[in-house]
C-alpha atoms as a PDB file:
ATOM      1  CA  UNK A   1     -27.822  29.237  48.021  1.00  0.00           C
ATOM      2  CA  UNK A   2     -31.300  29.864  46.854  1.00  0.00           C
ATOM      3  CA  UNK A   3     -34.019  27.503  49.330  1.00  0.00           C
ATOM      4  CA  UNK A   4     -36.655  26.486  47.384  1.00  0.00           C
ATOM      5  CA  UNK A   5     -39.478  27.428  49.550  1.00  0.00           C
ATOM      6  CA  UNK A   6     -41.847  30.212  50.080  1.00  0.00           C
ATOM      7  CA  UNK A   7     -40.474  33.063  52.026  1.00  0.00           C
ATOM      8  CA  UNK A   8     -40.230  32.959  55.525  1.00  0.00           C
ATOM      9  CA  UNK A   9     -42.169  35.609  56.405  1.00  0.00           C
ATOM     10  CA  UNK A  10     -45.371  34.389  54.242  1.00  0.00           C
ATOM     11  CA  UNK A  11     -45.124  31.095  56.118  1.00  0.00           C
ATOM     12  CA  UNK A  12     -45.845  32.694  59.464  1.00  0.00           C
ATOM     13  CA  UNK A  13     -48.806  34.063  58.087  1.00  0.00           C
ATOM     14  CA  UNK A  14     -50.313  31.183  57.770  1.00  0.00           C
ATOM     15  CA  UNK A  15     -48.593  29.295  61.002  1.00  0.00           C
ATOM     16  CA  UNK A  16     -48.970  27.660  63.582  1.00  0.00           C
ATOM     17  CA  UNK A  17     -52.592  27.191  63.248  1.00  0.00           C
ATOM     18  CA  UNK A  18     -53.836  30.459  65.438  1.00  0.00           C
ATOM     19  CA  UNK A  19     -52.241  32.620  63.010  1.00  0.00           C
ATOM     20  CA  UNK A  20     -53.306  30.858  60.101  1.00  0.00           C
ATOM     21  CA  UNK A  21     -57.749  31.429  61.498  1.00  0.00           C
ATOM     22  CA  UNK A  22     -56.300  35.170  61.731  1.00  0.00           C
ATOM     23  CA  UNK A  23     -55.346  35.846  58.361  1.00  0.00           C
ATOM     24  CA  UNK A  24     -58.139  34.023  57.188  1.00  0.00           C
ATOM     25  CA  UNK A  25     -60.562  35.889  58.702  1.00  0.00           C
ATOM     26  CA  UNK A  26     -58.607  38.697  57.877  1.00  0.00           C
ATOM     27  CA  UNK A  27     -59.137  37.989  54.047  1.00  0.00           C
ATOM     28  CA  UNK A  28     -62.787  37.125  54.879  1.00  0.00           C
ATOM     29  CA  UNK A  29     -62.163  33.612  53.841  1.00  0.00           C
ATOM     30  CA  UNK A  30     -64.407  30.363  54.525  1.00  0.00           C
ATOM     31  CA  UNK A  31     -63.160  28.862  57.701  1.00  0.00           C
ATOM     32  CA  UNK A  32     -64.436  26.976  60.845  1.00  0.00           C
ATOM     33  CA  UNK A  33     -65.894  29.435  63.714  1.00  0.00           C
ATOM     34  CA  UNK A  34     -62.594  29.651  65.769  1.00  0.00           C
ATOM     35  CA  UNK A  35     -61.345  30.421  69.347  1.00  0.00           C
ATOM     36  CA  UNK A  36     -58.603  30.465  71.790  1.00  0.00           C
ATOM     37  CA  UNK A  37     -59.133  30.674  75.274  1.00  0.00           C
ATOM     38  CA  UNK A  38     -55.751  31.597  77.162  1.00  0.00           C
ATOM     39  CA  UNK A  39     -56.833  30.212  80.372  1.00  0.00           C
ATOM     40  CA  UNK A  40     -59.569  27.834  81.895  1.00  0.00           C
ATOM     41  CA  UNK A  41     -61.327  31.338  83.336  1.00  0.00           C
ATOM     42  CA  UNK A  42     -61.497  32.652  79.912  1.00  0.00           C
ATOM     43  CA  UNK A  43     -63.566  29.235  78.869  1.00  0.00           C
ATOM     44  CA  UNK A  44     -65.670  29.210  82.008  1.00  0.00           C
ATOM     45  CA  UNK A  45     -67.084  32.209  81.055  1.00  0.00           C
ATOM     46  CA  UNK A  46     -68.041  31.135  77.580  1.00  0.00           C
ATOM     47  CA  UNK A  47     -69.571  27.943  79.094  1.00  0.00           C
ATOM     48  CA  UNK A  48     -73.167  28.583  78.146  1.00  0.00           C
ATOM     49  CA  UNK A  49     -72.762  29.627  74.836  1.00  0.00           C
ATOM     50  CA  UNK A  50     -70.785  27.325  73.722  1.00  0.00           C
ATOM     51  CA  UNK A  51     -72.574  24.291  71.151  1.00  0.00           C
ATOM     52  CA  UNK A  52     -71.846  20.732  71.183  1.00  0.00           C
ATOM     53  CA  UNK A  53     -70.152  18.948  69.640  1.00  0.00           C
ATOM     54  CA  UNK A  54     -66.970  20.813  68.822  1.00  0.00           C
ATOM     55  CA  UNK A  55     -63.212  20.339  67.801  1.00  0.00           C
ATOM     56  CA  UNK A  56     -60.130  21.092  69.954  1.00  0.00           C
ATOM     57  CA  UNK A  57     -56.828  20.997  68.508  1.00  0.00           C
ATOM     58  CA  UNK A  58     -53.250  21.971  69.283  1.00  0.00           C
ATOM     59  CA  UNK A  59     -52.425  25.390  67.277  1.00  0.00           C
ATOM     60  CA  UNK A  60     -48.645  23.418  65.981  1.00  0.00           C
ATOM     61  CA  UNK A  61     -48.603  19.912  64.980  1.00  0.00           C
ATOM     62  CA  UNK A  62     -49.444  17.363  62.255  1.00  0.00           C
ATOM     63  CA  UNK A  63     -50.786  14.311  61.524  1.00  0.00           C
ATOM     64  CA  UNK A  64     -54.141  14.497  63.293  1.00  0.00           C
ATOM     65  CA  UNK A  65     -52.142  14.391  66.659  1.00  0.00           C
ATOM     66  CA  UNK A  66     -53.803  15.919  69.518  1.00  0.00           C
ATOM     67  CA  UNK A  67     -56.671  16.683  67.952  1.00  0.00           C
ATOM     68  CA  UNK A  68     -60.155  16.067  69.347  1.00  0.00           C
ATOM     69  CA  UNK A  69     -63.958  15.836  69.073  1.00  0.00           C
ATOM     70  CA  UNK A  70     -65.816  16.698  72.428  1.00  0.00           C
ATOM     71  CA  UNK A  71     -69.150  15.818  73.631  1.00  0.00           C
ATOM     72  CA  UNK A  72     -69.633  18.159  76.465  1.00  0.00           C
ATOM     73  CA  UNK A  73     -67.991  20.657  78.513  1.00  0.00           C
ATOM     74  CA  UNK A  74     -66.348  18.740  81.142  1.00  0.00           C
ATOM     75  CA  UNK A  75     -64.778  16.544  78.404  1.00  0.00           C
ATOM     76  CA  UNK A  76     -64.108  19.850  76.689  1.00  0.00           C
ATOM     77  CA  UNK A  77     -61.840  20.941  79.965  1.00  0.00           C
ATOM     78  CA  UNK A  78     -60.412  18.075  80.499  1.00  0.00           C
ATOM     79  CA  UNK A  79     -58.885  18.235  77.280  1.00  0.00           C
ATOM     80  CA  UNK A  80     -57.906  21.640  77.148  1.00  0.00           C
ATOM     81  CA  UNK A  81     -56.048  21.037  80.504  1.00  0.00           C
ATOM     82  CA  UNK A  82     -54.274  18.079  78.976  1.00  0.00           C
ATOM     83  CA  UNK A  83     -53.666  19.931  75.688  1.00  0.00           C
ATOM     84  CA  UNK A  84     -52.015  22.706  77.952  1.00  0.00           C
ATOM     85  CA  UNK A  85     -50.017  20.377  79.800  1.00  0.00           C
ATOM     86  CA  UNK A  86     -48.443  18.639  76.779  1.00  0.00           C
ATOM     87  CA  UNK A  87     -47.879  21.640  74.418  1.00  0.00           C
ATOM     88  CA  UNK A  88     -47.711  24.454  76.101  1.00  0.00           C
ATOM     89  CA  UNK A  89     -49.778  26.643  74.476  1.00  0.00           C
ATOM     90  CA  UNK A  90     -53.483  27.019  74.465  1.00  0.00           C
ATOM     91  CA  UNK A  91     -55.193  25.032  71.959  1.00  0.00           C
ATOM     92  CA  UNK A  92     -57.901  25.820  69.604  1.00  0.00           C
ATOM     93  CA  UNK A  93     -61.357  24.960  70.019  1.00  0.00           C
ATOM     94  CA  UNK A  94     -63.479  25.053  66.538  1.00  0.00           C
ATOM     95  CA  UNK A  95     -66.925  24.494  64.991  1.00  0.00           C
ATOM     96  CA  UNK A  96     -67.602  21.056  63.519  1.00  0.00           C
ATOM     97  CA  UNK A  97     -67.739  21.182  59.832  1.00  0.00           C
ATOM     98  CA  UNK A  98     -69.669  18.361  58.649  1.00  0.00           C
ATOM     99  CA  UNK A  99     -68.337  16.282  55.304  1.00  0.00           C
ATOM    100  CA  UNK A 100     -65.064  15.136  54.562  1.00  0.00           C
ATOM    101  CA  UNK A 101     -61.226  15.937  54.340  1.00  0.00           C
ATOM    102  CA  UNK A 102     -59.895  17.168  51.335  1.00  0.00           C
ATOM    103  CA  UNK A 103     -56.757  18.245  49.816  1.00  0.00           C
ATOM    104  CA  UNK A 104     -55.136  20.576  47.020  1.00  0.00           C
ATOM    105  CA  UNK A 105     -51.537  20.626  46.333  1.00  0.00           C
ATOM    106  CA  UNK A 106     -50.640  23.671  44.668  1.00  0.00           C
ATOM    107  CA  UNK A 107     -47.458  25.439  42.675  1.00  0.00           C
ATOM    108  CA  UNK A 108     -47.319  29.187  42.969  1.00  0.00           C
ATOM    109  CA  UNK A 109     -45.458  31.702  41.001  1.00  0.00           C
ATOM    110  CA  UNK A 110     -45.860  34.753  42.894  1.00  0.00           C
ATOM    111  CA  UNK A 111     -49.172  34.250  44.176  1.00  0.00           C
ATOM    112  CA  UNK A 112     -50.438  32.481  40.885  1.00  0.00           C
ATOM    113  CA  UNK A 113     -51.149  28.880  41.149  1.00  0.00           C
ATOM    114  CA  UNK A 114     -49.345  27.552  37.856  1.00  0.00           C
ATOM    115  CA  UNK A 115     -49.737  24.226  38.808  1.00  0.00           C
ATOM    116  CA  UNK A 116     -52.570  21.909  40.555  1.00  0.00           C
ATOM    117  CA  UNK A 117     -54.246  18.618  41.640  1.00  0.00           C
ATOM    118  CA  UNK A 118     -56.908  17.391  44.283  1.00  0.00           C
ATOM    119  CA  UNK A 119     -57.114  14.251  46.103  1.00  0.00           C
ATOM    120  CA  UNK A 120     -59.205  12.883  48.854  1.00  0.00           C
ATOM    121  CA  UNK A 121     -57.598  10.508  51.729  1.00  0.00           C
ATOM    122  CA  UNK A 122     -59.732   6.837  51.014  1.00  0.00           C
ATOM    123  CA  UNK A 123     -57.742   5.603  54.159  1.00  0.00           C
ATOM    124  CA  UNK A 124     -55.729   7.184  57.703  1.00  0.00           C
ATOM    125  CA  UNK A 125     -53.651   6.256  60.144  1.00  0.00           C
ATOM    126  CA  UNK A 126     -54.627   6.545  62.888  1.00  0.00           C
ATOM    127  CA  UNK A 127     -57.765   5.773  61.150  1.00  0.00           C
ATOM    128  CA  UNK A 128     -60.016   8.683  63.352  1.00  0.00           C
ATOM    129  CA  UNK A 129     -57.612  11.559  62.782  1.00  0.00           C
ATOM    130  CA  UNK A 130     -54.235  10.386  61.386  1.00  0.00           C
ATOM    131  CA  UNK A 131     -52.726  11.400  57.666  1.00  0.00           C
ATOM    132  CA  UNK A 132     -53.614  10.055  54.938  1.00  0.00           C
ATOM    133  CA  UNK A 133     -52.377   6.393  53.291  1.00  0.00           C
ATOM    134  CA  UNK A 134     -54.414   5.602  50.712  1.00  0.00           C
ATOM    135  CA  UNK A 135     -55.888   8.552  48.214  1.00  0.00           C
ATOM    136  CA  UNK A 136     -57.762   9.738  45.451  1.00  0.00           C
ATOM    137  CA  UNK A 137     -57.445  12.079  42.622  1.00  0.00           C
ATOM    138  CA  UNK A 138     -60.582  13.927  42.926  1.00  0.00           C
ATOM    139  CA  UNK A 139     -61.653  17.364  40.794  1.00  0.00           C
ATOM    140  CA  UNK A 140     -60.093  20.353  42.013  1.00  0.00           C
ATOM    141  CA  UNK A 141     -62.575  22.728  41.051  1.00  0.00           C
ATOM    142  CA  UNK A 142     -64.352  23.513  44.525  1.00  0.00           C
ATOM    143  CA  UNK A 143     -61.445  24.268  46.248  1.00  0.00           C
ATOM    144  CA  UNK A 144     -59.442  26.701  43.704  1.00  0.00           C
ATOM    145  CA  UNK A 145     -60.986  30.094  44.012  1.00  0.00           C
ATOM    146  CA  UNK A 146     -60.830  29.649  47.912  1.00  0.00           C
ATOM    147  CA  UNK A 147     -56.997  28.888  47.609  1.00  0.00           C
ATOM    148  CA  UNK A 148     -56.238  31.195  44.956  1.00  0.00           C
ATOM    149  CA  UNK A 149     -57.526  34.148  46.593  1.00  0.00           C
ATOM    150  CA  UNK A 150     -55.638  33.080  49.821  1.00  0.00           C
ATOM    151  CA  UNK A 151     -52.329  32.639  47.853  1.00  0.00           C
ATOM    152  CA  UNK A 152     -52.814  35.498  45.833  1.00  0.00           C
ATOM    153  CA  UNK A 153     -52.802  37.935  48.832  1.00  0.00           C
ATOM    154  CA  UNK A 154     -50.216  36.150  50.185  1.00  0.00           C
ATOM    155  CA  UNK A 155     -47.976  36.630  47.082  1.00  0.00           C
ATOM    156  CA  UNK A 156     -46.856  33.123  47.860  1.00  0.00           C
ATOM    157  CA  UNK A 157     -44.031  31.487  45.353  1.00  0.00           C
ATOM    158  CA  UNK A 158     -43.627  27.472  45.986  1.00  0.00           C
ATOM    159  CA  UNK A 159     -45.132  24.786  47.062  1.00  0.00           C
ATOM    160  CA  UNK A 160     -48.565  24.877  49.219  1.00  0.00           C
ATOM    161  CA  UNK A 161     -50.676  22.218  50.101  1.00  0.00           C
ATOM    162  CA  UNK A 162     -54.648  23.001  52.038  1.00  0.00           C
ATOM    163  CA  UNK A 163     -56.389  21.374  53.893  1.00  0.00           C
ATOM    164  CA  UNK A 164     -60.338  21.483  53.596  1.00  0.00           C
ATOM    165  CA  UNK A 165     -63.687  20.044  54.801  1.00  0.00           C
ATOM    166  CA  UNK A 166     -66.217  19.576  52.212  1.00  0.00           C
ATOM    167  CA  UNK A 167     -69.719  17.785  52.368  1.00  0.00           C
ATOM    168  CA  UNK A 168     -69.352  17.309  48.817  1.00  0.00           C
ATOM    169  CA  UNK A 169     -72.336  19.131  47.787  1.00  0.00           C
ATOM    170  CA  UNK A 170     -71.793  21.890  45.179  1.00  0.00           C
ATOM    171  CA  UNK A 171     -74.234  24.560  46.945  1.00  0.00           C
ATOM    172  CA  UNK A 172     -72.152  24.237  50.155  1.00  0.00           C
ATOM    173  CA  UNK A 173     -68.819  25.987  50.315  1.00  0.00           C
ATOM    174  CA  UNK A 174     -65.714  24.467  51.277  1.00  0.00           C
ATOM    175  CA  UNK A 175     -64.022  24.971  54.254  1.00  0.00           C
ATOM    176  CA  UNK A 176     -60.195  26.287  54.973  1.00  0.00           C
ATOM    177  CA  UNK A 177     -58.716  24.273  57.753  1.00  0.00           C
ATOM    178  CA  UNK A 178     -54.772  24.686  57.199  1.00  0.00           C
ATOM    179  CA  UNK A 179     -51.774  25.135  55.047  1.00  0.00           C
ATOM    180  CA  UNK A 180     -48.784  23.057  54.913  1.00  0.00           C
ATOM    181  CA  UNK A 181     -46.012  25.242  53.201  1.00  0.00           C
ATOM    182  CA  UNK A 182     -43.745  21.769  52.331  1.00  0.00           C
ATOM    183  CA  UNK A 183     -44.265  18.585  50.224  1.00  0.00           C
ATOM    184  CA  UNK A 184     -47.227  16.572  51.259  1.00  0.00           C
ATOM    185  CA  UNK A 185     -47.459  12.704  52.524  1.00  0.00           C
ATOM    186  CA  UNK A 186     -48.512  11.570  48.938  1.00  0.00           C
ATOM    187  CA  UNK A 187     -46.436  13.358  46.780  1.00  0.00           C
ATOM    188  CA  UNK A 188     -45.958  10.298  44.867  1.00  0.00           C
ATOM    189  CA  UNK A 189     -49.858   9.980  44.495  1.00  0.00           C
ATOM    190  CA  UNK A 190     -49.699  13.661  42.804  1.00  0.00           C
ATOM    191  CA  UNK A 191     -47.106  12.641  40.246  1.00  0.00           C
ATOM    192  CA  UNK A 192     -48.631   9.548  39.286  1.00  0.00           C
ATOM    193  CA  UNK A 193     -51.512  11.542  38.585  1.00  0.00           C
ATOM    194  CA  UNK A 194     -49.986  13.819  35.956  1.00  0.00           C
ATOM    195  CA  UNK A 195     -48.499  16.850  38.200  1.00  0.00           C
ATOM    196  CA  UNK A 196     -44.540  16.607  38.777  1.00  0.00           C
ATOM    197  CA  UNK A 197     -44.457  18.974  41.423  1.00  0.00           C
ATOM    198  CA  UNK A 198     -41.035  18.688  42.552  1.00  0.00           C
ATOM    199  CA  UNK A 199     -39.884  18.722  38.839  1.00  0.00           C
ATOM    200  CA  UNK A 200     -41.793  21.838  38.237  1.00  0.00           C
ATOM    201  CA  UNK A 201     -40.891  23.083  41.239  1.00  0.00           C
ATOM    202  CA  UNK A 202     -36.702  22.893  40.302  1.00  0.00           C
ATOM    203  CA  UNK A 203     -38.098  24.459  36.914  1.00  0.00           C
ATOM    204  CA  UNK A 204     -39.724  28.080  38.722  1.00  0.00           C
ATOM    205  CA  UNK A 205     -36.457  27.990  40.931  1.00  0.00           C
ATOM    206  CA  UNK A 206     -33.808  27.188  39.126  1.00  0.00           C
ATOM    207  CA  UNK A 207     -35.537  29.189  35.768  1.00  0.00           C
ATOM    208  CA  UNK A 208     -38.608  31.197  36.560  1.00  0.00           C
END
């Protein structure tokens, strides 16, 4: 049986979301200032040089869940203590990137994106941090040399879809938040706008 998906060990490079800031900073790519405290002593210590407001986010989930904005550094531990409690795991705390979500869906063929499209969420549920119901096609031009040179190292073959914060402006770069190595919420969206990915998809799998 041949999956079609990218390879297993390319996936953990890029998840959960700790491992994902990692390799991005390896490849000196555009991402929000990141950390991971492994213990409330470890954040203590950071207290005064830490800038308001920021983003705290379990490091494995989707959907928006868990995910944060906090005002101040008691807020700030009371949610890291809760995060803690519920995952497991240390969450990440990040830099607020000002702008707005957006999304490119992507077909690789060894590392070569064959196959593209961009869309914006107009509407989420929940409607703060949730995933997207109602999108746009948008131009995918701001977001391809970022993703190609992250699935180019990579040498990833299938389907990606990233995650990035934009203000929209085309002096301002955008930002790499995550990759989701699987078909995307509005998959439907992308092949009503032109791109059949799972049909191309069959195509590079079953026929290179």
């Amino acid at each position: 049986i041949t999956i079609a998906a990218p390879n297993f060990d390319v996936i953990n490079q890029v998840n959960p979301k700790d491992v994902f800031a990692e390799t991005c900073e390896a490849l000196e790519l555009c991402i929000p200032k990141t950390r991971q405290f492994k213990n409330e002593n470890a954040l203590n210590k950071v207290k005064d040089d830490l800038s308001f407001p920021l983003i705290i986010k379990p490091i494995d989930n989707v959907g928006g869940r868990g995910i944060h904005k906090v005002d101040d550094f008691e807020q700030l531990m009371q949610l890291y203590d809760e995060s803690v409690a519920y995952y497991d795991t240390p969450p990440l705390i990040q830099d607020i990137i000002e702008g707005e979500d957006y999304c490119l869906s992507t077909l690789c063929d060894n590392g070569k994106i064959v196959a593209r499209m961009a869309y914006k969420n107009l509407h989420q549920f929940p409607r703060k941090s949730g995933a997207g119901v109602m999108r746009e096609t948008i131009d995918e031009a701001p977001f391809v040399e970022t993703a190609q040179k992250l699935l180019g190292a990579l040498k990833w073959h299938g389907i990606a879809q990233i995650d990035f914060r934009w203000s929209g402006d085309s002096n301002d770069p955008a930002y790499l938040i995550e990759v989701n190595p699987r078909f995307w919420a509005g998959l439907f969206h992308s092949v009503e706008s032109g791109v059949d990915f799972p049909w191309l998809l069959y195509q590079l799998t079953a026929f290179g």
